[in-house]
N, C-alpha and C. Protein backbone atom coordinates (compact mmCIF):
# COMPACT_ATOMS: atom_id res chain seq x y z
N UNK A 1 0.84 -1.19 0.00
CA UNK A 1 0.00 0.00 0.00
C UNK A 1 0.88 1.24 0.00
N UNK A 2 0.40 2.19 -0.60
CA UNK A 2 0.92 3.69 -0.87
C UNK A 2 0.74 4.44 0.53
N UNK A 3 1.48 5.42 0.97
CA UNK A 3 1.06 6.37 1.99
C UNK A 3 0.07 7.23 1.03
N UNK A 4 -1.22 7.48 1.67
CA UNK A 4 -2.06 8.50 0.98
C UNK A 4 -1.89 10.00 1.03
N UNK A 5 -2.08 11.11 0.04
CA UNK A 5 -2.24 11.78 0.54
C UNK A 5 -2.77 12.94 1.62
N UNK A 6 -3.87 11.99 2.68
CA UNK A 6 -3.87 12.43 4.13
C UNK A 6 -2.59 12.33 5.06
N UNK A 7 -2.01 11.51 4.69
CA UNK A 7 -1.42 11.03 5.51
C UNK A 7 0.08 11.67 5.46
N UNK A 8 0.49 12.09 4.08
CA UNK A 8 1.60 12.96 3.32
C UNK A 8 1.36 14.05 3.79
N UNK A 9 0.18 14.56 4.18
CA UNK A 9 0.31 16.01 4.54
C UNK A 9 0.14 16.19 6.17
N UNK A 10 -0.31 14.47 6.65
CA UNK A 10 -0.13 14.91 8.29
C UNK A 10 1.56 14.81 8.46
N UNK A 11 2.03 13.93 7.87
CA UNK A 11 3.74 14.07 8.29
C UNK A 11 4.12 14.77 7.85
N UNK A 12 4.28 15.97 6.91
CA UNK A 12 4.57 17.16 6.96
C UNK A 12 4.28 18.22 7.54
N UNK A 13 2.76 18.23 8.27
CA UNK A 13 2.36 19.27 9.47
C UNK A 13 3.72 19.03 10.35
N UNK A 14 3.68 17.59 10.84
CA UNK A 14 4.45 17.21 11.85
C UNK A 14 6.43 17.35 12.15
N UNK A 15 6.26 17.50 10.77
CA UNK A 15 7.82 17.84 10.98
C UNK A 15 8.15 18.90 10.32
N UNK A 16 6.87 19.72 9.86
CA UNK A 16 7.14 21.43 9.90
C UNK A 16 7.14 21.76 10.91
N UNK A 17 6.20 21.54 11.76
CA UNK A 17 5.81 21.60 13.53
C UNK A 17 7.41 21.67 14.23
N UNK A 18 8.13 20.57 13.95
CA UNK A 18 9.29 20.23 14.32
C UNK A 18 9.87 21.11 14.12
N UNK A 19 10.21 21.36 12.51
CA UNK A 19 11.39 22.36 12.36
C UNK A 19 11.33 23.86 13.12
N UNK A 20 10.17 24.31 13.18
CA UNK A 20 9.67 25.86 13.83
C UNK A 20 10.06 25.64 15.16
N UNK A 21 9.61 24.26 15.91
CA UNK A 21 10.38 24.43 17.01
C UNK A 21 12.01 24.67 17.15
N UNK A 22 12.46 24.05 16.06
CA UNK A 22 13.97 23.89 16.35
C UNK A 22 14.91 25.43 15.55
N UNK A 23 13.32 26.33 15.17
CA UNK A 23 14.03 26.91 14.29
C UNK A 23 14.92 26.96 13.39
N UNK A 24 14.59 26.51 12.55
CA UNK A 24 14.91 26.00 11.41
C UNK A 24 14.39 26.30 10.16
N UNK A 25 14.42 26.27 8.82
CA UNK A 25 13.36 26.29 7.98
C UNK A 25 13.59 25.19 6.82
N UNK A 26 13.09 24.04 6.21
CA UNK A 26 13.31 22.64 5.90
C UNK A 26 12.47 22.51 4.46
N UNK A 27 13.09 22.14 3.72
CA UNK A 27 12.17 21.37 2.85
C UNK A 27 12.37 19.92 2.64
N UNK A 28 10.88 19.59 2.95
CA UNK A 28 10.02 18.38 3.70
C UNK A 28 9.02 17.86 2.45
N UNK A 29 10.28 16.33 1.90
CA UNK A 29 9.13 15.39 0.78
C UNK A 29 8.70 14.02 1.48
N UNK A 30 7.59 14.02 0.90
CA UNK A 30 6.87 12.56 1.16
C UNK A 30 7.32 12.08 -0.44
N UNK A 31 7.21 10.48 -0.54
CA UNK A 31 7.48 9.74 -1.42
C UNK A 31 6.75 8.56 -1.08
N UNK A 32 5.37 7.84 -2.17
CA UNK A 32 4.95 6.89 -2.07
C UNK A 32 6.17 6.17 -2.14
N UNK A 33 5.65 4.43 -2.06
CA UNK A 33 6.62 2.92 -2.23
C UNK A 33 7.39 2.61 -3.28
N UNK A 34 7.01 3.17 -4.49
CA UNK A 34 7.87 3.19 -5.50
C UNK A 34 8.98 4.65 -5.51
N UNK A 35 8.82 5.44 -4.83
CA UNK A 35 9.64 6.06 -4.70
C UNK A 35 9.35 7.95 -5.46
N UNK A 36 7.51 7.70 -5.75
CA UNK A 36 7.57 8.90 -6.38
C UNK A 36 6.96 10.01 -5.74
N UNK A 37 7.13 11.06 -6.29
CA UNK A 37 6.77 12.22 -4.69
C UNK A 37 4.87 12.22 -4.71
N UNK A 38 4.87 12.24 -3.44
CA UNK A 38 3.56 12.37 -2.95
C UNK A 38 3.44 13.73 -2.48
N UNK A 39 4.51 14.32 -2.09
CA UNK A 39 3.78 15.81 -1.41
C UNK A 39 5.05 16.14 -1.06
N UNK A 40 4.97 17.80 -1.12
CA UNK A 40 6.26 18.79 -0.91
C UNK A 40 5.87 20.05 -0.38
N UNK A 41 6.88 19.98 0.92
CA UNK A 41 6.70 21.64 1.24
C UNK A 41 7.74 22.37 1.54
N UNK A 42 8.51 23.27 0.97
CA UNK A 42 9.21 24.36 1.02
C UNK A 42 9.01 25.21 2.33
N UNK A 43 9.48 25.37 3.12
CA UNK A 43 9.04 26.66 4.04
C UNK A 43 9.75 28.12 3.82
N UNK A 44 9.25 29.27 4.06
CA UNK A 44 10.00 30.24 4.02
C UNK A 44 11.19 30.27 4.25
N UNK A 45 11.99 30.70 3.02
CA UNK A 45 13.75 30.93 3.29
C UNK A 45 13.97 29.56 3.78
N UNK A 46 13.71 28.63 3.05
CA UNK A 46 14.51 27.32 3.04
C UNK A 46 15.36 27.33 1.72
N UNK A 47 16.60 26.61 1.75
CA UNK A 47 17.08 26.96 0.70
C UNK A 47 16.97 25.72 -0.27
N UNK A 48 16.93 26.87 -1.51
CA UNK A 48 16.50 26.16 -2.94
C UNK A 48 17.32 24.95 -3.08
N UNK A 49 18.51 24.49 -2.83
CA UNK A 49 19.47 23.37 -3.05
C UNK A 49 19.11 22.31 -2.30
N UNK A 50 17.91 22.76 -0.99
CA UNK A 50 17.48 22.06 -0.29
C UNK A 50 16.36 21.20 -0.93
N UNK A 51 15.40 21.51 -2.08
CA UNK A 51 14.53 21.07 -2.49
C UNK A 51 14.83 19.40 -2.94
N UNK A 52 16.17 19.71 -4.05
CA UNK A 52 16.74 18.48 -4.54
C UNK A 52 17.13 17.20 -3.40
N UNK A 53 17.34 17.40 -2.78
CA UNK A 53 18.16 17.04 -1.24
C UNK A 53 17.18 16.37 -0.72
N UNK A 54 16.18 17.46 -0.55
CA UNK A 54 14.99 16.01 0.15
C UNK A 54 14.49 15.31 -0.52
N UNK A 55 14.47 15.70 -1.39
CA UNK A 55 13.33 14.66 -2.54
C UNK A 55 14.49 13.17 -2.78
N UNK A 56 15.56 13.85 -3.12
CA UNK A 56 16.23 12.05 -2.92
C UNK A 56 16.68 11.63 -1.84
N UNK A 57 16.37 12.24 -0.71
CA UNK A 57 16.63 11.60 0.94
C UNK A 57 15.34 10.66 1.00
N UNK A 58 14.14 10.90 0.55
CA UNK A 58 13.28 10.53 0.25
C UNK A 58 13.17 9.15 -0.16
N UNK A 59 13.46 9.00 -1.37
CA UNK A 59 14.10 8.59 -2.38
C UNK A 59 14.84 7.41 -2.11
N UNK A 60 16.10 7.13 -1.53
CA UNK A 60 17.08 6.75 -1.01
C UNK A 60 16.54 5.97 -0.04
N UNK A 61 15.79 6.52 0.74
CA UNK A 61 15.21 5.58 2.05
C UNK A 61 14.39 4.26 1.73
N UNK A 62 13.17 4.92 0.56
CA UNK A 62 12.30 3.77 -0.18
C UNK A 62 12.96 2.83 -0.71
N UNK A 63 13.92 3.12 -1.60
CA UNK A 63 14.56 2.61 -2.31
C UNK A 63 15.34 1.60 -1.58
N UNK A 64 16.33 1.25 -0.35
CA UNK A 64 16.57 0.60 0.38
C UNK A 64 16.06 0.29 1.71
N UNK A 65 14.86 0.44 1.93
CA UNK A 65 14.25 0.49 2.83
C UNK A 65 14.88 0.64 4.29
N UNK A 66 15.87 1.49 4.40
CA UNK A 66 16.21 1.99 5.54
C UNK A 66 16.80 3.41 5.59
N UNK A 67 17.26 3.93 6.97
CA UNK A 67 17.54 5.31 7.35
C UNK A 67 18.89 5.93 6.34
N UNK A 68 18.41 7.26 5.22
CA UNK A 68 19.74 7.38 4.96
C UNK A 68 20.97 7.50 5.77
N UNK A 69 21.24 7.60 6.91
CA UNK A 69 21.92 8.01 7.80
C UNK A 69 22.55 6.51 7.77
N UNK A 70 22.01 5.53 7.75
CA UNK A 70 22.29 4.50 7.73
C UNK A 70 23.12 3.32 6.73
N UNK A 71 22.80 4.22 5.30
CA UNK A 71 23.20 4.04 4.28
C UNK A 71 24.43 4.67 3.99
N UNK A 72 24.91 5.45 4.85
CA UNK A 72 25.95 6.64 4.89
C UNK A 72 27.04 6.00 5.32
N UNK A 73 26.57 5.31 6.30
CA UNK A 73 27.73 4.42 7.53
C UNK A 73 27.78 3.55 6.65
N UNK A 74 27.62 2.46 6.39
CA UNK A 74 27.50 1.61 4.52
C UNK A 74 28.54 1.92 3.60
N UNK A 75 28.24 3.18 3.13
CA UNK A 75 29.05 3.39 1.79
C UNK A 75 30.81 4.20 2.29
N UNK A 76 31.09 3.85 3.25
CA UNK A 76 32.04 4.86 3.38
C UNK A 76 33.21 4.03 2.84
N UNK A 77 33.94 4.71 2.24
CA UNK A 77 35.07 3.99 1.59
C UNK A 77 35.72 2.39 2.45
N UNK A 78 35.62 1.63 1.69
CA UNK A 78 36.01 0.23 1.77
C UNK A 78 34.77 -0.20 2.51
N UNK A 79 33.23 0.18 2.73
CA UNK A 79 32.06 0.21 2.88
C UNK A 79 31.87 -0.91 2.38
N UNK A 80 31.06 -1.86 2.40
CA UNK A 80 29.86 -3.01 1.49
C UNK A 80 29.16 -1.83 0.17
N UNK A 81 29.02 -0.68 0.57
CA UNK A 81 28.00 0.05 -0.34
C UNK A 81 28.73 1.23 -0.66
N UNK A 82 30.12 1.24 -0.76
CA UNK A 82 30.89 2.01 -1.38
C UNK A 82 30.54 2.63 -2.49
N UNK A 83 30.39 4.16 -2.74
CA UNK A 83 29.99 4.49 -4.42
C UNK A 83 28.14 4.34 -4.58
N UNK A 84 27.52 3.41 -3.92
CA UNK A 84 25.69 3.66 -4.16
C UNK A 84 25.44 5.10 -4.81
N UNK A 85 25.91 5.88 -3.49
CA UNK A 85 25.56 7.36 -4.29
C UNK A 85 25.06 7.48 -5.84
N UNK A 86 26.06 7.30 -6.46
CA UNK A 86 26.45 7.20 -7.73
C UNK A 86 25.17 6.46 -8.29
N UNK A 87 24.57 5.93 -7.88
CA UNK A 87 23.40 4.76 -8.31
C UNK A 87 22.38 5.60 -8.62
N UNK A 88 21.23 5.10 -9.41
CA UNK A 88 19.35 5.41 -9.24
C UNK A 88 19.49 6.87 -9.79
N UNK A 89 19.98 7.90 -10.64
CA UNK A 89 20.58 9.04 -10.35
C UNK A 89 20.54 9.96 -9.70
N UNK A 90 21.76 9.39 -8.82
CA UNK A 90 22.11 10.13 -7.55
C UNK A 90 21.33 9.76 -6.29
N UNK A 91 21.71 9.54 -5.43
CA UNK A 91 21.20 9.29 -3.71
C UNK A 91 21.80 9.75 -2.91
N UNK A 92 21.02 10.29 -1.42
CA UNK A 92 22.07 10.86 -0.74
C UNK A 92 21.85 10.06 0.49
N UNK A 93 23.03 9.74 0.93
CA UNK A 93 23.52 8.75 1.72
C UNK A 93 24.27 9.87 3.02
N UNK A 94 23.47 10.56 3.64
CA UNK A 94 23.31 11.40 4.96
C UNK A 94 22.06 11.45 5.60
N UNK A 95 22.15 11.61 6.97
CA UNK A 95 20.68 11.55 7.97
C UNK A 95 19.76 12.80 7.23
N UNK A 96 18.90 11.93 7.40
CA UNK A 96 17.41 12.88 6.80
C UNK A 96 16.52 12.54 5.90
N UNK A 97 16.49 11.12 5.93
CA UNK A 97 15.56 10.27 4.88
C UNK A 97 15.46 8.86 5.56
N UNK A 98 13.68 9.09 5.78
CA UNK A 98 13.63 7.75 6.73
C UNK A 98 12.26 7.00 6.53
N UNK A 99 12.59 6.10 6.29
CA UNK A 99 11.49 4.49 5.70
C UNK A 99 9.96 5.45 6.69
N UNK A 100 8.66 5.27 5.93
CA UNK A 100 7.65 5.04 6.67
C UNK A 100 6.71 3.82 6.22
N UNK A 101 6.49 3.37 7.71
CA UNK A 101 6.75 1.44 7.74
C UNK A 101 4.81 1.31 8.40
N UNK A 102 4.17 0.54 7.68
CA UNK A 102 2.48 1.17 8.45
C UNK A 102 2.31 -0.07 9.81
N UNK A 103 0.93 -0.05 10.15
CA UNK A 103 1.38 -0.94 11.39
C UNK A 103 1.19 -2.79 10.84
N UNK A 104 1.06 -2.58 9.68
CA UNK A 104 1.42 -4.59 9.18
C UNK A 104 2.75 -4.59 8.53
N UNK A 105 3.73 -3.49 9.05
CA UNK A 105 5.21 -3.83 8.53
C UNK A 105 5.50 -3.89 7.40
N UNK A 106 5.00 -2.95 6.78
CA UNK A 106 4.48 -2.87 5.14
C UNK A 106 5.22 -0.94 4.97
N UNK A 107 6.39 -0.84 3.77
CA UNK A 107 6.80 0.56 3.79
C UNK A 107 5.95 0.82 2.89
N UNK A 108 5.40 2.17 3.58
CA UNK A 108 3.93 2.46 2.25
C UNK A 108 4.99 3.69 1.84
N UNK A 109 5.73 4.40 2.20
CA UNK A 109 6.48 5.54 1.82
C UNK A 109 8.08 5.83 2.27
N UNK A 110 8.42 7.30 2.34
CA UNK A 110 9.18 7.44 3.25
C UNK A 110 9.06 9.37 2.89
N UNK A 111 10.19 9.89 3.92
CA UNK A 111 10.22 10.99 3.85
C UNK A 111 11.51 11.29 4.08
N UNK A 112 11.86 12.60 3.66
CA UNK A 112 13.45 13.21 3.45
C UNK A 112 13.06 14.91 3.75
N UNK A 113 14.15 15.10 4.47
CA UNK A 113 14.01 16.66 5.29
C UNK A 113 15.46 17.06 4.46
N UNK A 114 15.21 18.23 4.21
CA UNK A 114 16.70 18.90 4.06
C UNK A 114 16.79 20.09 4.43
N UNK A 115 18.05 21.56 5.13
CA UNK A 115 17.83 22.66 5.17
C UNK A 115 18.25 23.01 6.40
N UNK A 116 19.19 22.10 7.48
CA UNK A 116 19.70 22.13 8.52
C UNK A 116 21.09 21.37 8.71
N UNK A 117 20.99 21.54 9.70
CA UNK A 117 22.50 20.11 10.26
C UNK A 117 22.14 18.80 9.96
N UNK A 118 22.65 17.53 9.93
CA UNK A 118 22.09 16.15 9.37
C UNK A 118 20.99 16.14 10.68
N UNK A 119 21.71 16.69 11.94
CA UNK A 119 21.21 15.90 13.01
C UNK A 119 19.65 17.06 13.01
N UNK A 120 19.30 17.94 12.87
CA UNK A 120 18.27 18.58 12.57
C UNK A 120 17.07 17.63 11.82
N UNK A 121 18.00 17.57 10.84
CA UNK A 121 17.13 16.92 9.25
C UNK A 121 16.36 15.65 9.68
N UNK A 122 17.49 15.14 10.55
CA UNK A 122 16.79 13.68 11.00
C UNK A 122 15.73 13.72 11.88
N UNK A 123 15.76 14.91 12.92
CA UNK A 123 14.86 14.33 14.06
C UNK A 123 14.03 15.43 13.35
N UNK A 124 13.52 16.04 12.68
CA UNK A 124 12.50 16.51 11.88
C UNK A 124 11.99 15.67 10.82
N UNK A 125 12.76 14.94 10.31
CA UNK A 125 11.58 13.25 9.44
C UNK A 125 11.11 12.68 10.40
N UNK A 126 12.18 12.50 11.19
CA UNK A 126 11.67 11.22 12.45
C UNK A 126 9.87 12.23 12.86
N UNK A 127 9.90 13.11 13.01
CA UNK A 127 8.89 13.53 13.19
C UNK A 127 7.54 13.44 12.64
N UNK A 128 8.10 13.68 11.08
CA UNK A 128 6.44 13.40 10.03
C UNK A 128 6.61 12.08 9.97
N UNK A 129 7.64 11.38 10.10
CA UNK A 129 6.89 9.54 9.50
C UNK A 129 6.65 9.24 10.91
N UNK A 130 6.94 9.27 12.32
CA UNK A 130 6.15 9.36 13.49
C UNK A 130 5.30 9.17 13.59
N UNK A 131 5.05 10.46 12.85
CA UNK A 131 3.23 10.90 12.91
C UNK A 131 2.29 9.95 12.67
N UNK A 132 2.74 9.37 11.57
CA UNK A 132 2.05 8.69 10.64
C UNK A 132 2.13 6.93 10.46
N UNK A 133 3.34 6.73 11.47
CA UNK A 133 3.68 4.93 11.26
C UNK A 133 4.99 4.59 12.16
N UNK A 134 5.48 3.78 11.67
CA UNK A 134 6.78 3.74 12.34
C UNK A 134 7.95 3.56 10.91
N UNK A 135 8.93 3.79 11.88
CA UNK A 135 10.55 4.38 11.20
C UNK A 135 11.54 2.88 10.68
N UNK A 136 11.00 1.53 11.25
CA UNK A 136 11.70 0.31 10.94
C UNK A 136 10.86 -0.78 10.29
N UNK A 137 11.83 -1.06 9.41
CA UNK A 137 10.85 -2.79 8.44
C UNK A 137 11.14 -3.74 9.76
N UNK A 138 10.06 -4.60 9.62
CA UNK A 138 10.33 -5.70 10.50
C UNK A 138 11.03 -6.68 10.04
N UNK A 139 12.23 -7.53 10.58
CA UNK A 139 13.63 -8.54 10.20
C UNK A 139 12.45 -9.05 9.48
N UNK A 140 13.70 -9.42 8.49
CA UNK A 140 13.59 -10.20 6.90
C UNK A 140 14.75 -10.77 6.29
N UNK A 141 14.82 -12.36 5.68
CA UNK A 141 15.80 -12.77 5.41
C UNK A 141 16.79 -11.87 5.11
N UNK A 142 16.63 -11.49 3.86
CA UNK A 142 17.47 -10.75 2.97
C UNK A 142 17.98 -9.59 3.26
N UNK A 143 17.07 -8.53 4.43
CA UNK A 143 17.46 -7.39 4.90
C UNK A 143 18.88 -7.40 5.61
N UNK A 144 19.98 -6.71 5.26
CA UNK A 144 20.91 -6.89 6.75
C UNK A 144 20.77 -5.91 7.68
C-alpha cells in the first residue's frame, strides 16, 4: 500500500511543527513505495538546493528500505555500499531520509528533510513519518 495523501500532509504538518520548534526552515518530501513524490513543502527561506536534497533523501530511504543516515555508515570507503551514491541518479547517503513502515510492517512511503545540520534533518523526518507509522521494516531474510 501507498502512503495516501492524508497522511503525506499529516507528516509534513508534523515535521514542519518540528522544524519551527527547532528553528529552522526545511524542505520536507513525502514519497509513495515506489519512490515517487507524494507531497512537498518548502518553508520560508529554506534553501532552494534544499529542495533536490529532500526529494532524494526521500528517495534513497524507499529505495533501500532503511535510514539514509544509515546508508551513509555503509558506503564509506572500503564500505559493502561504497559508491551507491552514484546509483538510481544520484542518492544521498546522509541523515534525513527515513522508511515510513504502516502498522502490518508494510513501507507504504518514506520521507526526506533537508535545510539544517544532518542531526536537525533527522529528528525533523523522524517527526512526520512518526506521525504517521513507524521508522523500521520488520527482520527479513534478505534485509541486513
Amino acid at each position: 500500500m501507498h502512503v495516501t495523501i492524508e497522511q503525506a500532509e499529516t507528516a509534513i504538518a508534523a515535521a514542519r511543527a518540528k522544524a519551527v520548534e527547532l528553528g529552522t526552515q526545511m524542505c520536507i518530501a513525502v514519497v509513495d513505495s515506489g519512490g515517487n513524490l507524494k507531497a512537498f513543502h518548502r518553508m520560508d527561506d529554506a534553501w532552494v538546493g534544499s529542495i533536490d536534497i529532500a526529494q532524494k533523501k526521500a528517495k534513497t530511504s524507499v529505495f533501500f528500505g532503511m535510514m539514509t543516515g544509515q546508508i551513509g555508515q555503509l558506503s564509506q570507503p572500503g564500505g559493502p555500499l561504497y559508491g551507491i551514491e552514484h546509483s538510481n541518479e544520484g542518492l544521498i547517503t546522509f541523515p534525513g531520509g527515513i522508511p515510513i513502515v504502516d502498522a502490518d510492517g508494510v513501507m507504504s512511503g518514506a520521507i526526506g528533510v533537508s535545510g539544517s545540520t544532518v542531526e536537525n534533518d533527522h529528528t525533523v523526518a523522524e517527526a512526520g513519518a512518526k506521525a504517521i507509522g513507524q521508522t523500521e521494516l520488520p527482520a527479513h531474510p534478505w534485509r541486513t
